[in-house]
N, C-alpha and C. Protein backbone atom coordinates (compact mmCIF):
# COMPACT_ATOMS: atom_id res chain seq x y z
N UNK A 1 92.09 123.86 41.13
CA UNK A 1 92.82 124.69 42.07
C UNK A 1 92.61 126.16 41.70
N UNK A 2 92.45 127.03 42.58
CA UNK A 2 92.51 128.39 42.46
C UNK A 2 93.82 128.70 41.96
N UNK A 3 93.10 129.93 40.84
CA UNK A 3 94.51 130.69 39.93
C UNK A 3 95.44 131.36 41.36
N UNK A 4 94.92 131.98 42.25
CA UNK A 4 95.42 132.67 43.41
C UNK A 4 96.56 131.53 44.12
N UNK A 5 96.47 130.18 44.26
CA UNK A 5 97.31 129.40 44.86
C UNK A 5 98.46 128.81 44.10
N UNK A 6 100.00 128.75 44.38
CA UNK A 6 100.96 128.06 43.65
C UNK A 6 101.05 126.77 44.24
N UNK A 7 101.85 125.89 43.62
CA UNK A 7 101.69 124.82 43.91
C UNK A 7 102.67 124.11 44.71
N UNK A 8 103.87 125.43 45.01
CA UNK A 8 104.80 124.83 46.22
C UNK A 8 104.61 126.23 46.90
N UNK A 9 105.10 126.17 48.29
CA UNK A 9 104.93 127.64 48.67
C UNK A 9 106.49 127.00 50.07
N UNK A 10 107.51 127.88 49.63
CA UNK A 10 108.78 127.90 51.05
C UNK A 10 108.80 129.53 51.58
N UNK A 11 109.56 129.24 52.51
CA UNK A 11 109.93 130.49 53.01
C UNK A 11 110.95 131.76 52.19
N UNK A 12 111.92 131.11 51.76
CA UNK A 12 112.77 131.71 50.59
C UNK A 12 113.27 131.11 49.63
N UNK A 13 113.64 131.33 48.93
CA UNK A 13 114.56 131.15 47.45
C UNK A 13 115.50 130.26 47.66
N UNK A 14 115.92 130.09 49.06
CA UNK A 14 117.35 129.04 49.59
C UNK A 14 116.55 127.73 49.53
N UNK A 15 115.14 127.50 50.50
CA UNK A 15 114.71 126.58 50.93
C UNK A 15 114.56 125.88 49.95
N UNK A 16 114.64 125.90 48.57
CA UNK A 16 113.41 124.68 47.49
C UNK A 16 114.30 123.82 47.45
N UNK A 17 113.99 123.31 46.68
CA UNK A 17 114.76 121.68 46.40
C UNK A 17 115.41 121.72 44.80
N UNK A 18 116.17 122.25 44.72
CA UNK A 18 116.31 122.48 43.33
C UNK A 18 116.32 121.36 42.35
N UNK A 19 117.09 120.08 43.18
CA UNK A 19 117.49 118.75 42.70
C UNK A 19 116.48 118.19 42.27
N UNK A 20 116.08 118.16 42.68
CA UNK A 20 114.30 117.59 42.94
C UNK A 20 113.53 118.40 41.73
N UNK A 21 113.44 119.56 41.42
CA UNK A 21 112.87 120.15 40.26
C UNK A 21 113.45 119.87 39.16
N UNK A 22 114.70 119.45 39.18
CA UNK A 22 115.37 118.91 37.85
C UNK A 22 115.19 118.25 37.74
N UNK A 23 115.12 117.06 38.54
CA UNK A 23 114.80 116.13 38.33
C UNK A 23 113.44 115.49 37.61
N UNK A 24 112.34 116.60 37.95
CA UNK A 24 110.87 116.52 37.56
C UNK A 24 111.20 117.50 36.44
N UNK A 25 111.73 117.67 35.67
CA UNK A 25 112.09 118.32 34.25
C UNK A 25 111.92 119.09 34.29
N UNK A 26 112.05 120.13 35.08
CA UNK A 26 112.43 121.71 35.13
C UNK A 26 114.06 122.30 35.00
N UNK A 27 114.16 122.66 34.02
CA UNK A 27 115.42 123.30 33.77
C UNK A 27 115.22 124.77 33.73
N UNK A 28 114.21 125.55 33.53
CA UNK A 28 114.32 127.01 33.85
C UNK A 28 113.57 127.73 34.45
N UNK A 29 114.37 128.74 35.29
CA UNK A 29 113.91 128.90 36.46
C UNK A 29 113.54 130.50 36.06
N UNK A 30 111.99 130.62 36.02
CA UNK A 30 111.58 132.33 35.71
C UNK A 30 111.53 133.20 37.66
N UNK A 31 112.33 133.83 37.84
CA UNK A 31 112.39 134.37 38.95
C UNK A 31 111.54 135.64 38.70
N UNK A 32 110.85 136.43 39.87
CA UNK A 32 110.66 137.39 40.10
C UNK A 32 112.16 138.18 40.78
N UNK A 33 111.96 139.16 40.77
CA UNK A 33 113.64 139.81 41.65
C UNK A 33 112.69 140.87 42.55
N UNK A 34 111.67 141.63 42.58
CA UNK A 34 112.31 142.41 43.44
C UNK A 34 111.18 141.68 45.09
N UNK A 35 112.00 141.85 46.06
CA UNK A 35 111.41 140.86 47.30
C UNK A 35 110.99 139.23 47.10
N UNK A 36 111.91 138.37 45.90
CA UNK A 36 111.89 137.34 45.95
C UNK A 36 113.47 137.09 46.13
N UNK A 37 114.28 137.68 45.16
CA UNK A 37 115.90 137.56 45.07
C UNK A 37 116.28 138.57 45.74
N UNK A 38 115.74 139.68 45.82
CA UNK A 38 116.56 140.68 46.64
C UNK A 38 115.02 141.89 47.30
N UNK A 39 116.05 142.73 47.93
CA UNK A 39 114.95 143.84 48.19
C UNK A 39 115.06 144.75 47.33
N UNK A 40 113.77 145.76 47.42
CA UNK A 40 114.19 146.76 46.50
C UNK A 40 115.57 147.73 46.53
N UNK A 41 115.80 148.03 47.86
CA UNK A 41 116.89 148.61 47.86
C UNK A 41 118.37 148.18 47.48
N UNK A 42 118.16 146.74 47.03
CA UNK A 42 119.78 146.23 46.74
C UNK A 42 119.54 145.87 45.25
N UNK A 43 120.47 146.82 44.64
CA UNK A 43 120.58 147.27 43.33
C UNK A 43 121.50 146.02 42.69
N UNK A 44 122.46 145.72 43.65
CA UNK A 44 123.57 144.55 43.06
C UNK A 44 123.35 143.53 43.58
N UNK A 45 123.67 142.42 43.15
CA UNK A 45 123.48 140.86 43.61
C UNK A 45 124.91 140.92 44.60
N UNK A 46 124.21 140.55 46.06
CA UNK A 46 125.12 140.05 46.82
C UNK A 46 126.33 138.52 46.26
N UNK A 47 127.05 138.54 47.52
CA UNK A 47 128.09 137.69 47.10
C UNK A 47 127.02 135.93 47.71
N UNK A 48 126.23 136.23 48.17
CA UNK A 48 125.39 135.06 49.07
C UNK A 48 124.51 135.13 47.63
N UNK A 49 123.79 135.82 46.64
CA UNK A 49 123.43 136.22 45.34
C UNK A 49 124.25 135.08 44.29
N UNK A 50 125.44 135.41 44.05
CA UNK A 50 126.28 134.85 42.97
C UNK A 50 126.30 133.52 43.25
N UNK A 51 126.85 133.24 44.50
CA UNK A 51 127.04 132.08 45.08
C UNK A 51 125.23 131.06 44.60
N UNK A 52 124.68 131.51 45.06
CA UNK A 52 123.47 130.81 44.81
C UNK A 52 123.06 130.75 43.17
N UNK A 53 123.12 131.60 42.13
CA UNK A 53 123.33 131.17 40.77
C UNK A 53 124.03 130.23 40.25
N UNK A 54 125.10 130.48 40.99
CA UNK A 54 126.53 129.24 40.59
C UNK A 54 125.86 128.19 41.36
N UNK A 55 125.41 127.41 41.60
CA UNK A 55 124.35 126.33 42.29
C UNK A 55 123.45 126.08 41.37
N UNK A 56 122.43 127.00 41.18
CA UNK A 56 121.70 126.33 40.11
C UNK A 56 122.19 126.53 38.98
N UNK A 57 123.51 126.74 38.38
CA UNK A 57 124.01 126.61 37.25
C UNK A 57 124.30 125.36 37.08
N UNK A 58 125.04 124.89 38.22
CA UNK A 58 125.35 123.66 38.19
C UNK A 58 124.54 122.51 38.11
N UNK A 59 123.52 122.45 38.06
CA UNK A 59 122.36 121.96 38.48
C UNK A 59 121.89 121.69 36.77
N UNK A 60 122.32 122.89 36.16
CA UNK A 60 122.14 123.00 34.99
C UNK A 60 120.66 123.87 34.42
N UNK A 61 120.37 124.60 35.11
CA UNK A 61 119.28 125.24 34.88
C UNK A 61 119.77 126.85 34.06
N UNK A 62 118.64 127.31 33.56
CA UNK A 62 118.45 128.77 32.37
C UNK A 62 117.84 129.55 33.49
N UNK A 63 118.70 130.78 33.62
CA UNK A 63 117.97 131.68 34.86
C UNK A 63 117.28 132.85 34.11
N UNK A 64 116.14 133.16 34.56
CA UNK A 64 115.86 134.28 33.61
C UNK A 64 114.82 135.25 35.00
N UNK A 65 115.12 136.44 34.21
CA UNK A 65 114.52 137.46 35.78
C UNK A 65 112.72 137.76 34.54
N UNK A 66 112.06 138.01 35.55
CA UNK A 66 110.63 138.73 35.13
C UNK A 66 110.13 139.43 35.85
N UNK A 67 110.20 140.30 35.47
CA UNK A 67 109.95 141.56 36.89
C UNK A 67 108.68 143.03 36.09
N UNK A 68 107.36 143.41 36.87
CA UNK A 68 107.01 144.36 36.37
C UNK A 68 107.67 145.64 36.81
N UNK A 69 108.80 145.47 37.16
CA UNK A 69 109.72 146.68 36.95
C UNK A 69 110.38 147.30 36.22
N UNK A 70 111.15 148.41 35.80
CA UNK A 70 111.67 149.40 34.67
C UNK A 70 112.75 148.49 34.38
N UNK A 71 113.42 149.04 33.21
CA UNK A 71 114.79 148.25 32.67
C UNK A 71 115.89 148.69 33.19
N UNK A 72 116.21 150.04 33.92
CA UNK A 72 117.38 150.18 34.55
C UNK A 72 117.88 149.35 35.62
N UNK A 73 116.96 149.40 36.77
CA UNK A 73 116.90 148.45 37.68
C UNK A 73 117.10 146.96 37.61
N UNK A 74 116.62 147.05 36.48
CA UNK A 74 116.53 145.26 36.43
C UNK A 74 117.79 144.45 35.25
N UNK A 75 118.01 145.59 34.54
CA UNK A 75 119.39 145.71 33.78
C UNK A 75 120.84 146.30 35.25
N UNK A 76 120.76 146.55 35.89
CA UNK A 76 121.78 146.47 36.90
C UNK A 76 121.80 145.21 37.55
N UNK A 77 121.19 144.60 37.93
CA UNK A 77 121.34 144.08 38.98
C UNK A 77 121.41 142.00 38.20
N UNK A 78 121.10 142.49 36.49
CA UNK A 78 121.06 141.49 35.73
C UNK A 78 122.21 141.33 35.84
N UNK A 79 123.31 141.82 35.27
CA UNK A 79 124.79 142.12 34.89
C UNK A 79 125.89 141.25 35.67
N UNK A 80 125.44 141.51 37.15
CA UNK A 80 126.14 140.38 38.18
C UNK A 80 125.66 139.28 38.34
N UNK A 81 124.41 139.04 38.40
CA UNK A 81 123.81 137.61 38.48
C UNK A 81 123.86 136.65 36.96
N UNK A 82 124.08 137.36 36.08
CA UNK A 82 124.04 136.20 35.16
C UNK A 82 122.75 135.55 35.03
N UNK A 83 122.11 135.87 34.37
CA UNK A 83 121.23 135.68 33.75
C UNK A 83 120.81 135.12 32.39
N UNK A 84 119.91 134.24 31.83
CA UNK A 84 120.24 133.96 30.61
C UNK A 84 119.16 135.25 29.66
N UNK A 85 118.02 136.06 30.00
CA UNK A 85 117.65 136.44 29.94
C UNK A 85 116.96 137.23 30.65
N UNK A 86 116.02 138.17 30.72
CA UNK A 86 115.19 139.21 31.58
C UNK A 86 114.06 139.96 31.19
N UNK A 87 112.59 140.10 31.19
CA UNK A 87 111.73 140.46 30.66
C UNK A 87 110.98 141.81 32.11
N UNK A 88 111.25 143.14 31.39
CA UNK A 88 110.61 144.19 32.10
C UNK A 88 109.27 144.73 31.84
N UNK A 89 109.35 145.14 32.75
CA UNK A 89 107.54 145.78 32.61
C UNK A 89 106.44 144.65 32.33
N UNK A 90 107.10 143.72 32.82
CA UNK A 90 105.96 142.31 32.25
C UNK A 90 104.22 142.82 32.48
N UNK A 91 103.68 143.54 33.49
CA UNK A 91 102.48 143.59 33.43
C UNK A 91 102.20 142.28 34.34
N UNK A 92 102.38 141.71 34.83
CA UNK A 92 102.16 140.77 35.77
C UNK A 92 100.59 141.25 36.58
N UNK A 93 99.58 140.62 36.66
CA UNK A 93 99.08 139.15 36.41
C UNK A 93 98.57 139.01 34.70
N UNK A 94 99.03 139.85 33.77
CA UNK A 94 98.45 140.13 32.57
C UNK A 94 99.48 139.03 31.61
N UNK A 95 99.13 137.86 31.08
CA UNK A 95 100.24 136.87 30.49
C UNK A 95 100.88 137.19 29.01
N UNK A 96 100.25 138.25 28.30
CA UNK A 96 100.62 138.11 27.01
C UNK A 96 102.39 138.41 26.35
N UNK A 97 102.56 139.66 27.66
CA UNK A 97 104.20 139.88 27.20
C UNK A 97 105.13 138.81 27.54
N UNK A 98 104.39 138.26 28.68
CA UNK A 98 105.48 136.81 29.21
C UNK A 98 104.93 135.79 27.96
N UNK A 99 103.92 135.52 27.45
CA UNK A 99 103.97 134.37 26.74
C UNK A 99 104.49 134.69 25.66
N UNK A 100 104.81 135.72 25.18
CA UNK A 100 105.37 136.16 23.89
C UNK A 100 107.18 135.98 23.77
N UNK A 101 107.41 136.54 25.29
CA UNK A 101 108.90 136.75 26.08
C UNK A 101 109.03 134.42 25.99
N UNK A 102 108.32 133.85 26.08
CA UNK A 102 109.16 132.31 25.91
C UNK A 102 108.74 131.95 24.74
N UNK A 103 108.02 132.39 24.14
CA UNK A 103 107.90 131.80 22.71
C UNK A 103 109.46 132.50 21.68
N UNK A 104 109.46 133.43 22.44
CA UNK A 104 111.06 133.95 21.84
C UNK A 104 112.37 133.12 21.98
N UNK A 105 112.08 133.19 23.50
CA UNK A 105 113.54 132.52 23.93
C UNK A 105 113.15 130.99 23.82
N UNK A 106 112.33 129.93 23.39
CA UNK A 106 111.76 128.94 23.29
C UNK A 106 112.46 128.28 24.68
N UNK A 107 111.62 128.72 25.66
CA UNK A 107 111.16 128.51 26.61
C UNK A 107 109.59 127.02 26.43
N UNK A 108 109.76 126.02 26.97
CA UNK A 108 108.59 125.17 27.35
C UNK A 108 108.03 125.39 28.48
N UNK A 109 106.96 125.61 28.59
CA UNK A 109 105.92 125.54 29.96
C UNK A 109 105.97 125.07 30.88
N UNK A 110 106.36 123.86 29.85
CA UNK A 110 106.47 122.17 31.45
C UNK A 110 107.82 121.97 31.50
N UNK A 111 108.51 122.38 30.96
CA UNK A 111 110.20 122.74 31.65
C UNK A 111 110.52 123.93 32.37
N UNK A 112 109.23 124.55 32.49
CA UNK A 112 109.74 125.64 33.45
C UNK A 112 109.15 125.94 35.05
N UNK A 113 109.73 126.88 35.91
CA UNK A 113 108.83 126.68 36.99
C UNK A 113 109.77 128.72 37.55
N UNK A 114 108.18 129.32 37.78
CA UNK A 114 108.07 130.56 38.34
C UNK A 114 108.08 130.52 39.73
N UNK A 115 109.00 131.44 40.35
CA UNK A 115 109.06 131.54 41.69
C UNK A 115 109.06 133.03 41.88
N UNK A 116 107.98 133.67 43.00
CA UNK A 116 107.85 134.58 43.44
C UNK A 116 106.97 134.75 44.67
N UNK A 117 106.81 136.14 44.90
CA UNK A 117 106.83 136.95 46.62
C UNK A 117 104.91 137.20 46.56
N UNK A 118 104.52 137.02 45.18
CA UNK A 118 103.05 138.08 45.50
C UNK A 118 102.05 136.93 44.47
N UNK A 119 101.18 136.93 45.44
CA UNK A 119 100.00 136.12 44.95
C UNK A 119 99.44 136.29 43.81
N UNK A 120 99.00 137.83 43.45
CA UNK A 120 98.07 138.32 42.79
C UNK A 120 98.74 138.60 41.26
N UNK A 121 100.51 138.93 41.37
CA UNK A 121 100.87 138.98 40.20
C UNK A 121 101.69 138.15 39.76
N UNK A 122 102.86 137.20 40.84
CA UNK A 122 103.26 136.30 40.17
C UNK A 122 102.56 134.77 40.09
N UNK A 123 102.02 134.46 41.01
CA UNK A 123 101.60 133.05 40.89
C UNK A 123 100.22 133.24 40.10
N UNK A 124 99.30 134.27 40.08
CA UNK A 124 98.25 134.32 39.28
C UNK A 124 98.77 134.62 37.76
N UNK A 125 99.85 134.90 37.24
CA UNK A 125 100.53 134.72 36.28
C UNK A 125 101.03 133.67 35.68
N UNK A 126 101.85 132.96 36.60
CA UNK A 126 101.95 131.85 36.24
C UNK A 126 101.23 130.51 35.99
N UNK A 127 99.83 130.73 36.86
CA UNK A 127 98.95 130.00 36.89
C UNK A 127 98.24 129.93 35.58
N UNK A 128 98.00 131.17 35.29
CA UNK A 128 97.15 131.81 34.10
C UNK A 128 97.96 131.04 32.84
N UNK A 129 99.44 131.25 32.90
CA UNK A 129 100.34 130.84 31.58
C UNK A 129 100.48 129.02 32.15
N UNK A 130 100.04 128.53 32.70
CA UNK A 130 100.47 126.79 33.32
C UNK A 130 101.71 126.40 33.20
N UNK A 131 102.13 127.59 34.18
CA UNK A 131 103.40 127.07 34.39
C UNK A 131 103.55 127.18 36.08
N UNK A 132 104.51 125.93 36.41
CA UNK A 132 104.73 125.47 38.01
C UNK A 132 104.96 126.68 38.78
N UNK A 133 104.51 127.21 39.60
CA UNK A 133 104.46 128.36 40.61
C UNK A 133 104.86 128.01 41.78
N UNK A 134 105.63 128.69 42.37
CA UNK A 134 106.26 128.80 43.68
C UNK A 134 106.11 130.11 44.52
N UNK A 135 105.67 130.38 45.80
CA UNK A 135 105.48 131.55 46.46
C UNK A 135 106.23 131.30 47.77
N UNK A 136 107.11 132.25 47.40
CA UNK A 136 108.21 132.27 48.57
C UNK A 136 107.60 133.71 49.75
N UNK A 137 107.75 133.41 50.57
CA UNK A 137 108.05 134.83 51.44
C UNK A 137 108.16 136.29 51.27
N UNK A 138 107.60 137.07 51.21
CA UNK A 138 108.49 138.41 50.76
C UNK A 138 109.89 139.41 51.90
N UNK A 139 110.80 139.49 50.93
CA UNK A 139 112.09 139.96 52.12
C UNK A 139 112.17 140.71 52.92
N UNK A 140 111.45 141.61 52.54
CA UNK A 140 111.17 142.91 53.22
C UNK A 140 110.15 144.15 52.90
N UNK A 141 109.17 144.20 53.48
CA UNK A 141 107.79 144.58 52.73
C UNK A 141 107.67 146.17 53.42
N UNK A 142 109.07 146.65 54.09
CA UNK A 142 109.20 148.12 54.50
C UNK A 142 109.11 148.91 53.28
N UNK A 143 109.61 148.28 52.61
CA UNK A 143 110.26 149.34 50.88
C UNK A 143 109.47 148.77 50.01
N UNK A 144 108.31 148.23 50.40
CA UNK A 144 107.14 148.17 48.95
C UNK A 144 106.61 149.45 48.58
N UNK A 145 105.93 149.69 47.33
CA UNK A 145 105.45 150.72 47.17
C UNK A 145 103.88 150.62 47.29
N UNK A 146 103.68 151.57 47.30
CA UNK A 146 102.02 151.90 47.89
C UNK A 146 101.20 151.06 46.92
N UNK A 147 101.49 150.49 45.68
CA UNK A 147 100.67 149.38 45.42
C UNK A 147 100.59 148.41 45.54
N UNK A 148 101.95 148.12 45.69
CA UNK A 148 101.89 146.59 45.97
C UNK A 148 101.61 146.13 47.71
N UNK A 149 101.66 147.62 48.52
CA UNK A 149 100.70 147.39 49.99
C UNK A 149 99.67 146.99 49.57
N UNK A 150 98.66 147.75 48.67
CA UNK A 150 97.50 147.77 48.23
C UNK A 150 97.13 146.19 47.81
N UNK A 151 98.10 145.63 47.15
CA UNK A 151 97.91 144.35 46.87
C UNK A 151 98.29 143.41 47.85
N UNK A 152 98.32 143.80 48.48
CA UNK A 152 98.92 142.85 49.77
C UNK A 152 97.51 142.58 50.87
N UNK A 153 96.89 143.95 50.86
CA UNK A 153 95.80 143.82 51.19
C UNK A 153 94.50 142.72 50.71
N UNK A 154 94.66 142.82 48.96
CA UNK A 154 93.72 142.33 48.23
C UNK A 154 94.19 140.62 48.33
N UNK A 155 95.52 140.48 48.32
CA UNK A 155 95.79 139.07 48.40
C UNK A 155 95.74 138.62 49.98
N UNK A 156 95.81 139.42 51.25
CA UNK A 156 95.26 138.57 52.58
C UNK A 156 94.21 138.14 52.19
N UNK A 157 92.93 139.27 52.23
CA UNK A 157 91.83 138.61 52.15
C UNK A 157 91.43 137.67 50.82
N UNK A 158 92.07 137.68 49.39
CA UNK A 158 91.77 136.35 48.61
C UNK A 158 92.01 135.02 49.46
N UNK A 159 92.96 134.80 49.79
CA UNK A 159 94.12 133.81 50.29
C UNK A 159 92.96 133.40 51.80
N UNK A 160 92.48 134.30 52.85
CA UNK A 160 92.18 134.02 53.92
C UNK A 160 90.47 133.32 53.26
N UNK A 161 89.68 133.97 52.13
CA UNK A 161 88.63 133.44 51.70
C UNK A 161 88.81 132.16 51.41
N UNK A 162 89.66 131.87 50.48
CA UNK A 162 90.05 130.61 50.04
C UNK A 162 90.02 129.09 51.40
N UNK A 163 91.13 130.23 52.78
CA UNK A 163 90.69 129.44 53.67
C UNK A 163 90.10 129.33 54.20
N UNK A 164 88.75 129.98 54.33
CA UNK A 164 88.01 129.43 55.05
C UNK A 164 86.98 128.52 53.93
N UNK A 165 87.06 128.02 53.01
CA UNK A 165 86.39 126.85 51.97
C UNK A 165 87.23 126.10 52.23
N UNK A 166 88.50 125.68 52.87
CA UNK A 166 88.99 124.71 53.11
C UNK A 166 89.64 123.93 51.79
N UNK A 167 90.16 125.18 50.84
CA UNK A 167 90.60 124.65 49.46
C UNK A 167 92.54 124.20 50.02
N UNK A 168 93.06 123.64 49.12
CA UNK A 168 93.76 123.04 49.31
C UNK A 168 95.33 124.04 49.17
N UNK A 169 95.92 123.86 50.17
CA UNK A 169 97.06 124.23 50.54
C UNK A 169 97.00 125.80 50.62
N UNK A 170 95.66 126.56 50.88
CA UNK A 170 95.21 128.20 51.21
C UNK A 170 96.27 128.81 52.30
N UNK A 171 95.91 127.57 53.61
CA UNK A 171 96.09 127.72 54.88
C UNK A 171 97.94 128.33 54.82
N UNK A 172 98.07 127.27 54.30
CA UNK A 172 99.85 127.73 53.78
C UNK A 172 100.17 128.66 53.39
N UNK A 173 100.01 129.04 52.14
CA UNK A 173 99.59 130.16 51.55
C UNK A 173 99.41 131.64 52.44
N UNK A 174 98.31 131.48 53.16
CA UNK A 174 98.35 132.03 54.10
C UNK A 174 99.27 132.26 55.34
N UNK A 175 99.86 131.32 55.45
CA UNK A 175 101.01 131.80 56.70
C UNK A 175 101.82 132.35 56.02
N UNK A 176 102.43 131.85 54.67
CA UNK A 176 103.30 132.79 54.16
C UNK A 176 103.31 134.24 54.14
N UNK A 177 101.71 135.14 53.54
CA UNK A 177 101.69 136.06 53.39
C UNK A 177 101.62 136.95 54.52
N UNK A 178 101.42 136.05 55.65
CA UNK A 178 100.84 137.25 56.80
C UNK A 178 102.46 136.89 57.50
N UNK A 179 103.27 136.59 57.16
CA UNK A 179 104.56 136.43 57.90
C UNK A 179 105.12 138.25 57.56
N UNK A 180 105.95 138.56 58.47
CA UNK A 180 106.14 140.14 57.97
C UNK A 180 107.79 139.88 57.45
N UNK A 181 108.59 141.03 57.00
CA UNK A 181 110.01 140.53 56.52
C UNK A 181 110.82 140.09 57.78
N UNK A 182 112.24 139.38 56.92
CA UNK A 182 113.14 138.93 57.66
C UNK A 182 113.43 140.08 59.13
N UNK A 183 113.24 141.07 59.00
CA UNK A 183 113.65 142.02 59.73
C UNK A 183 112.45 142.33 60.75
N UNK A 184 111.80 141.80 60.68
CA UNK A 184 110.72 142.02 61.73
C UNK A 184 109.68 140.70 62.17
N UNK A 185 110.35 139.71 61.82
CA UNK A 185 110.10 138.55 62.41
C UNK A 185 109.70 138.20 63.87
């Protein structure tokens, strides 16, 4: 399978099956945050936010944020969600600070499963470290910044190459990314 493809792909963060991943021995859940859990502009975890932690708490899962974003940002918005941990500036698609970041928190590979918004840095990350990848939707792609447009660009056309070789689950993949945010649906 291409490093570029994850191996579940939903529309958002609500849709997965959480039961179902526990059940297949995933207990921790490495999130991306910014346009997977929230947009950039929402600094605090909504109350639809909390509510959904307290779910997969129950569930019994370790929430942990990974974001190549700064520590202020990602230290705010940690604070309400509850988190068991949080790793900044990861460098995403680059694996060494994340593999260093679960060898700390002894984190397992195959107990874990990454969910995020961008081809090129979270699921080619996670792919890279073999761990279960999920590519959700992105929330709102008004308030990206000019690189990660840039990468948005570079991941249509990976994603659309892929489909036209007729590799497996591209096509998907592809509808996801060319979907625009909730707000302009």
């Amino acid at each position: 399978m291409s490093k570029y493809l994850p191996n579940y792909v939903f529309n958002t963060i609500y849709d997965i099956d959480y039961s179902t991943l526990y059940e297949q021995g995933k207990n921790v859940i490495l999130f991306d945050l910014d346009n997977t859990i929230a947009t950039y502009q929402e600094l605090d975890p909504t109350i639809k936010h909390i509510e959904f932690n307290n779910m997969l708490r129950k569930y019994g899962f370790k929430i942990y944020i990974i974001s190549n974003n700064h520590g202020p940002r990602i230290e705010r918005f940690c604070k309400r969600f509850f988190v068991d941990g949080y790793l900044t500036n990861t460098k995403k698609p680059f694996t060494k600070r994340l593999n260093k970041y679960l060898e700390e928190q002894k984190i397992t590979k195959e107990g874990a499963v990454f969910i995020g918004d961008q081809t090129l840095t979270d699921i080619v990350c996670s792919n890279k470290c073999d761990i279960c990848s999920i590519l959700v939707k992105s929330i709102d792609r008004n308030t990206e910044k000019w690189y990660t447009k840039i990468n948005r660009l570079r991941e249509r056309l990976i994603i659309k190459h892929l489909t036209n070789k007729n590799i497996l689950n591209a096509k998907e993949v592809l509808n996801i990314i060319n979907k625009r945010s909730n707000n302009n649906e």
